[in-house]
N, C-alpha and C. Protein backbone atom coordinates (compact mmCIF):
# COMPACT_ATOMS: atom_id res chain seq x y z
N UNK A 1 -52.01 -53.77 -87.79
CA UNK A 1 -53.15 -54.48 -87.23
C UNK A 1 -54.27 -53.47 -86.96
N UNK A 2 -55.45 -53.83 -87.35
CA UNK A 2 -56.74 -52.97 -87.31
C UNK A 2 -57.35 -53.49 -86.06
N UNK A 3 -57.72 -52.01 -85.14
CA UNK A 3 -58.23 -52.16 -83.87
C UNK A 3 -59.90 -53.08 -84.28
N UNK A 4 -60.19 -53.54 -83.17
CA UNK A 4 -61.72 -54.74 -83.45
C UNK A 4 -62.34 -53.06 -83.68
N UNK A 5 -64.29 -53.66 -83.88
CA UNK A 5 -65.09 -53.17 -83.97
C UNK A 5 -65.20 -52.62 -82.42
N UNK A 6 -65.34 -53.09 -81.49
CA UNK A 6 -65.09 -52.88 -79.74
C UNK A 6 -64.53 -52.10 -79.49
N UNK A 7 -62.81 -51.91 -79.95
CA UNK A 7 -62.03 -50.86 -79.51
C UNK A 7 -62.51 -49.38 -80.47
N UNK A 8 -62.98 -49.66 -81.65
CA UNK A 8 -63.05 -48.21 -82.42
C UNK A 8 -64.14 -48.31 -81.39
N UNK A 9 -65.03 -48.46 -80.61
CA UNK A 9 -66.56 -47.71 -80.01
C UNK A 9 -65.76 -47.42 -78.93
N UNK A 10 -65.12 -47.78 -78.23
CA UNK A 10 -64.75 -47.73 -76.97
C UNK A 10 -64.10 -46.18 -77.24
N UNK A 11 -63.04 -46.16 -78.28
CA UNK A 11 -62.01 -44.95 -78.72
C UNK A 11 -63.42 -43.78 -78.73
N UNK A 12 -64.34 -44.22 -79.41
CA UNK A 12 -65.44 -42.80 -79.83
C UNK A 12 -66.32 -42.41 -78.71
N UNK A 13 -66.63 -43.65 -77.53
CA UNK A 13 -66.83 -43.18 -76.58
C UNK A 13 -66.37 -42.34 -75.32
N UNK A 14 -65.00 -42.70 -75.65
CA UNK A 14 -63.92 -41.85 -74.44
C UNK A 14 -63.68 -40.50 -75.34
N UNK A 15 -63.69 -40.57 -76.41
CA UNK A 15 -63.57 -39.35 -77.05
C UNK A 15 -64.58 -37.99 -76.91
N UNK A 16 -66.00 -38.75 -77.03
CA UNK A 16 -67.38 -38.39 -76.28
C UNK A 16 -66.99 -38.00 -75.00
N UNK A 17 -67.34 -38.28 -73.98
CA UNK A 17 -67.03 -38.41 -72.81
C UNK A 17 -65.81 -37.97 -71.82
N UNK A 18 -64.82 -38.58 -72.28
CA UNK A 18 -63.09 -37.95 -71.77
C UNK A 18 -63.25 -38.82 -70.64
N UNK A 19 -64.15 -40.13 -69.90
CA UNK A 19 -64.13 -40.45 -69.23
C UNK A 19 -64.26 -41.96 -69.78
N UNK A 20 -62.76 -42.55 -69.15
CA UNK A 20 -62.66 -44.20 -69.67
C UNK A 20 -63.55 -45.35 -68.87
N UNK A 21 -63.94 -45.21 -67.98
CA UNK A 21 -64.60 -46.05 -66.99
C UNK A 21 -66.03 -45.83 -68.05
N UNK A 22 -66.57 -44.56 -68.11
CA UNK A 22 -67.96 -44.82 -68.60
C UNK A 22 -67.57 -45.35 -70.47
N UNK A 23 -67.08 -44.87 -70.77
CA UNK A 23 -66.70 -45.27 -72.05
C UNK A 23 -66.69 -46.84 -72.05
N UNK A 24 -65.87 -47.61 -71.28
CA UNK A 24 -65.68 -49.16 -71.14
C UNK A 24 -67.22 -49.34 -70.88
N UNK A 25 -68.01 -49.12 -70.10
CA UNK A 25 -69.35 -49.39 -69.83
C UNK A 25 -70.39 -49.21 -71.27
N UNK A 26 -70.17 -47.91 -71.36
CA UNK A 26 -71.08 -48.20 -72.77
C UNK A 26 -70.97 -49.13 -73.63
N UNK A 27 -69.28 -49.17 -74.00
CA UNK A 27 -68.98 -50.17 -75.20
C UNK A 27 -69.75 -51.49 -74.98
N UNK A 28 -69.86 -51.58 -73.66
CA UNK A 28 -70.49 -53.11 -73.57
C UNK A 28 -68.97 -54.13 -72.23
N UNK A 29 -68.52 -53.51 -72.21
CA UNK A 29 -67.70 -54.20 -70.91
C UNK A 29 -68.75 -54.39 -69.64
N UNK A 30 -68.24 -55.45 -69.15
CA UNK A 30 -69.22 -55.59 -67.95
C UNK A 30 -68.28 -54.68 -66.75
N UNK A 31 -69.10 -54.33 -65.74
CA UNK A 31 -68.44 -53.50 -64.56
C UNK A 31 -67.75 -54.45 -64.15
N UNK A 32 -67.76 -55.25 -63.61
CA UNK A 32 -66.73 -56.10 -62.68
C UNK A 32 -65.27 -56.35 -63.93
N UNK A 33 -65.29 -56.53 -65.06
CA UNK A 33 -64.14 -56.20 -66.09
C UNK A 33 -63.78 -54.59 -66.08
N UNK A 34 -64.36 -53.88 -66.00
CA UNK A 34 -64.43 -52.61 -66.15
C UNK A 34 -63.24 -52.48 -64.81
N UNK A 35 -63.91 -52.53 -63.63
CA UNK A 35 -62.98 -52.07 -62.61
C UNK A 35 -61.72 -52.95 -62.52
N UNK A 36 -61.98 -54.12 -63.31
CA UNK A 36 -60.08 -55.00 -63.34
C UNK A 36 -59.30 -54.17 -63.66
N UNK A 37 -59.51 -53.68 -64.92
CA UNK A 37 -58.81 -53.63 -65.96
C UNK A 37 -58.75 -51.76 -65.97
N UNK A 38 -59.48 -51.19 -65.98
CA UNK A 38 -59.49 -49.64 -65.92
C UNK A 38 -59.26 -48.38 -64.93
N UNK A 39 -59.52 -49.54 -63.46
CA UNK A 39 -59.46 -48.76 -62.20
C UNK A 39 -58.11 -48.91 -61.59
């Protein structure tokens, strides 16, 4: 199964970064999903 278009940005942003909270934010997650799911 091939990750969406979402998860490869999300993967290149934490890769960027090393930080998953801002990574989820860039990709386009909203904060209030962001802190469900990541914090």
């Amino acid at each position: 199964m091939e990750p969406t278009r979402k998860q490869k940005t999300f993967a290149d942003y934490y890769i960027e970064t090393g930080n998953v909270t801002e990574a989820a934010i860039k990709t386009g997650y909203s904060k209030k999903i962001v802190k469900f799911i990541f914090l």
